[in-house]
N, C-alpha and C. Protein backbone atom coordinates (compact mmCIF):
# COMPACT_ATOMS: atom_id res chain seq x y z
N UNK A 1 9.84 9.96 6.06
CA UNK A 1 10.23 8.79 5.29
C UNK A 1 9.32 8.67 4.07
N UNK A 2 9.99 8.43 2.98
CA UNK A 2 8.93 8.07 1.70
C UNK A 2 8.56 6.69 1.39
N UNK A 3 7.22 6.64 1.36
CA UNK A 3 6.98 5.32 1.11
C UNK A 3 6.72 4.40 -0.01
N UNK A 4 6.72 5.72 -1.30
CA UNK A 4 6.80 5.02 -1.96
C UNK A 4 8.01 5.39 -3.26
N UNK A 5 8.85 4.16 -3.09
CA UNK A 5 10.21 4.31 -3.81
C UNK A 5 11.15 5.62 -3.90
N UNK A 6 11.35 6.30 -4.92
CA UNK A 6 12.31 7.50 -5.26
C UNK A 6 11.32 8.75 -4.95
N UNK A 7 10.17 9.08 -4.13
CA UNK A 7 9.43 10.15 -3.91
C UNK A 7 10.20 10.92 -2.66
N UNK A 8 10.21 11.84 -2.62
CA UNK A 8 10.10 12.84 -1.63
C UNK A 8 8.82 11.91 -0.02
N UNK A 9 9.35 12.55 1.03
CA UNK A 9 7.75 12.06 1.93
C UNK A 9 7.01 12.94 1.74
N UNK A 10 6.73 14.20 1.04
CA UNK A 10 5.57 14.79 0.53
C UNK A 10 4.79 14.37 -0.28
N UNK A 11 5.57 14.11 -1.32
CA UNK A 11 4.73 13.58 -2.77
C UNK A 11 4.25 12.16 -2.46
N UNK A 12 4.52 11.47 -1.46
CA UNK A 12 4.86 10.01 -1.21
C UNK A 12 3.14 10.01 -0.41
N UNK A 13 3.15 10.89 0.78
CA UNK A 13 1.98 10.82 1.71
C UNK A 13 1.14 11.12 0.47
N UNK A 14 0.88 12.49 -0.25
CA UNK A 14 -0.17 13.10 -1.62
C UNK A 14 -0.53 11.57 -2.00
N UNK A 15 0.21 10.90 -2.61
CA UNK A 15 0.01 9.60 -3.50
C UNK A 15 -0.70 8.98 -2.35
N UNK A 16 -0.46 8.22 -1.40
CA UNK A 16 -1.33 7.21 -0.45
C UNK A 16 -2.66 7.90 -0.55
N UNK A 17 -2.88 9.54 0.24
CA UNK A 17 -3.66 9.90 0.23
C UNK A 17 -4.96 9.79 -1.02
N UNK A 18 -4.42 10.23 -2.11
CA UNK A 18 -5.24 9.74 -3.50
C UNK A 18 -5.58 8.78 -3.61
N UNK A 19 -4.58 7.89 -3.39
CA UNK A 19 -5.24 6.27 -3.61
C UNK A 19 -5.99 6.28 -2.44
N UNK A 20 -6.14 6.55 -1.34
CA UNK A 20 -7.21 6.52 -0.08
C UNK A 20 -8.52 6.64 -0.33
N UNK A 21 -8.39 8.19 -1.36
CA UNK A 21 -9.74 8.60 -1.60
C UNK A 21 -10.47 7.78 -2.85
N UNK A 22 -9.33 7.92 -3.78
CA UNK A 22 -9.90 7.07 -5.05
C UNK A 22 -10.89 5.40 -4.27
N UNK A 23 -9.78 4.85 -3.23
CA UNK A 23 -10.58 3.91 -2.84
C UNK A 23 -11.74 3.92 -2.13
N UNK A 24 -12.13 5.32 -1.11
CA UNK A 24 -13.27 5.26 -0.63
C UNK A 24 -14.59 5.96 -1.64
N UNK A 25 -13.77 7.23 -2.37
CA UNK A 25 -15.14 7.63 -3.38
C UNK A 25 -15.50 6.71 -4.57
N UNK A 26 -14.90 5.96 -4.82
CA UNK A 26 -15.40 5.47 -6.23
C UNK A 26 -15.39 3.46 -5.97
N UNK A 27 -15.23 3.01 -4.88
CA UNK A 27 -15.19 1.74 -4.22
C UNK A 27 -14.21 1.23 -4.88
N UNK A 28 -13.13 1.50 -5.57
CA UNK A 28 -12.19 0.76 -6.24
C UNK A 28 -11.33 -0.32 -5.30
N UNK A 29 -10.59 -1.18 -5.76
CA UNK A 29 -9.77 -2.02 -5.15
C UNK A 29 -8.58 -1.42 -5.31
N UNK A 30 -7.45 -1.09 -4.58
CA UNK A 30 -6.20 -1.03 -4.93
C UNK A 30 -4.99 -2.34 -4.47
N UNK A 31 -4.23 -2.80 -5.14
CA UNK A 31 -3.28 -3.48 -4.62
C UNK A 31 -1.72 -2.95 -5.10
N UNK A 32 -1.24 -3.11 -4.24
CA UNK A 32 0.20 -2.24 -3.94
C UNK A 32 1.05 -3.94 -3.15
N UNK A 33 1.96 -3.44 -4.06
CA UNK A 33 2.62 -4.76 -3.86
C UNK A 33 4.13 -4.17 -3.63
N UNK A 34 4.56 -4.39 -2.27
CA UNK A 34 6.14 -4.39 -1.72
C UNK A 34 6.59 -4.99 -0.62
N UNK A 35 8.04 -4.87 -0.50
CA UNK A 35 8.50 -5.40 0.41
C UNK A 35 8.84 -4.43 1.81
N UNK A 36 8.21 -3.32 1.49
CA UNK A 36 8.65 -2.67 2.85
C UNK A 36 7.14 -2.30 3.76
N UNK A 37 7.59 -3.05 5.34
CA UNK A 37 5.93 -3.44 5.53
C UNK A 37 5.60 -2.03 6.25
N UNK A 38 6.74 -0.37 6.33
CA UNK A 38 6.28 0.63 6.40
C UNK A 38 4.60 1.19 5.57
N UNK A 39 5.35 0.44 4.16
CA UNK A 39 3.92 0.59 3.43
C UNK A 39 3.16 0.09 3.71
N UNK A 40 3.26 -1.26 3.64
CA UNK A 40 1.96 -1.92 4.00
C UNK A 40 1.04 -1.58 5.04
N UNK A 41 1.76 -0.84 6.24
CA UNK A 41 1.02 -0.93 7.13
C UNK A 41 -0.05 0.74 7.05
N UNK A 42 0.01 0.86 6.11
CA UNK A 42 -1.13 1.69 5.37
C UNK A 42 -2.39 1.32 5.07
N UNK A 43 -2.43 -0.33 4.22
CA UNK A 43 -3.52 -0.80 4.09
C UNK A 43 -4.57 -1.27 5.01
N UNK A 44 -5.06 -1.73 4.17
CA UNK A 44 -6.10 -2.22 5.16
C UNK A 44 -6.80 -3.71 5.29
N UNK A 45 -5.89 -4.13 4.59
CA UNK A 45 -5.72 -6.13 4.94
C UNK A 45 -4.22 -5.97 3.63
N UNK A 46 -3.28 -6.59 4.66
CA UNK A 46 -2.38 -7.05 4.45
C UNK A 46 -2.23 -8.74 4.07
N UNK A 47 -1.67 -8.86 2.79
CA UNK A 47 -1.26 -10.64 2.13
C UNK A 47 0.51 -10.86 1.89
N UNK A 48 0.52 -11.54 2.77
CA UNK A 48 1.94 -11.88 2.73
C UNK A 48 1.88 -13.07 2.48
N UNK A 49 3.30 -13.36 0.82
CA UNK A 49 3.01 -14.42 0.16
C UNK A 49 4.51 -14.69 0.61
N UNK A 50 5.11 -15.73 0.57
CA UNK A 50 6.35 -16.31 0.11
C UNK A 50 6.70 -17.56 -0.96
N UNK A 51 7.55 -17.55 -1.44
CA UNK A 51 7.81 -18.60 -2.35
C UNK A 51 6.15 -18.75 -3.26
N UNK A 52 5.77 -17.64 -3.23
CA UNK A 52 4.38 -17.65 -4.34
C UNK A 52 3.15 -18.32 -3.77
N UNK A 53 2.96 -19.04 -2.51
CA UNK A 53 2.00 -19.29 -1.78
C UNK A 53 1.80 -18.31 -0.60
N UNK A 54 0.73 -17.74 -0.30
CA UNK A 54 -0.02 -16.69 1.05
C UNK A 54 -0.07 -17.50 2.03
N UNK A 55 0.99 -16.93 3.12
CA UNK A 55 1.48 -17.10 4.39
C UNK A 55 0.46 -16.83 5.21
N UNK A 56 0.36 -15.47 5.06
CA UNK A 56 -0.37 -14.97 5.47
C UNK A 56 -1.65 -13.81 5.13
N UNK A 57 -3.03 -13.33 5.80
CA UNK A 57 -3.82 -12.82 6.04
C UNK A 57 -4.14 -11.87 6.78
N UNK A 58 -3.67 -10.56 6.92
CA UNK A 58 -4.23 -10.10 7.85
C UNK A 58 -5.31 -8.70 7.37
């Protein structure tokens, strides 16, 4: 499955993976913002907003 939009699941995992590393070698923040919580459940604190106020925290 690709997770992110019109990618292949090859090019799709490559991309998470980069942003993985970019976030652990260089301490960057990434935020990735969608509605499919396949992705999300990649990160590593999840914010679920509705109607523009955060529901939730995890």
């Amino acid at each position: 499955m690709s997770l992110l939009g019109n990618l292949d699941s090859k090019s799709s995992d490559e991309i998470v993976e980069l942003l993985k590393k970019s976030n652990r070698d260089y301490k960057q923040t990434i935020i990735m913002i969608t509605h499919n919580m396949e992705i999300a459940k990649v990160a590593d604190r999840i914010i679920k907003i509705e109607d523009g106020k955060i529901v939730g925290d995890c």
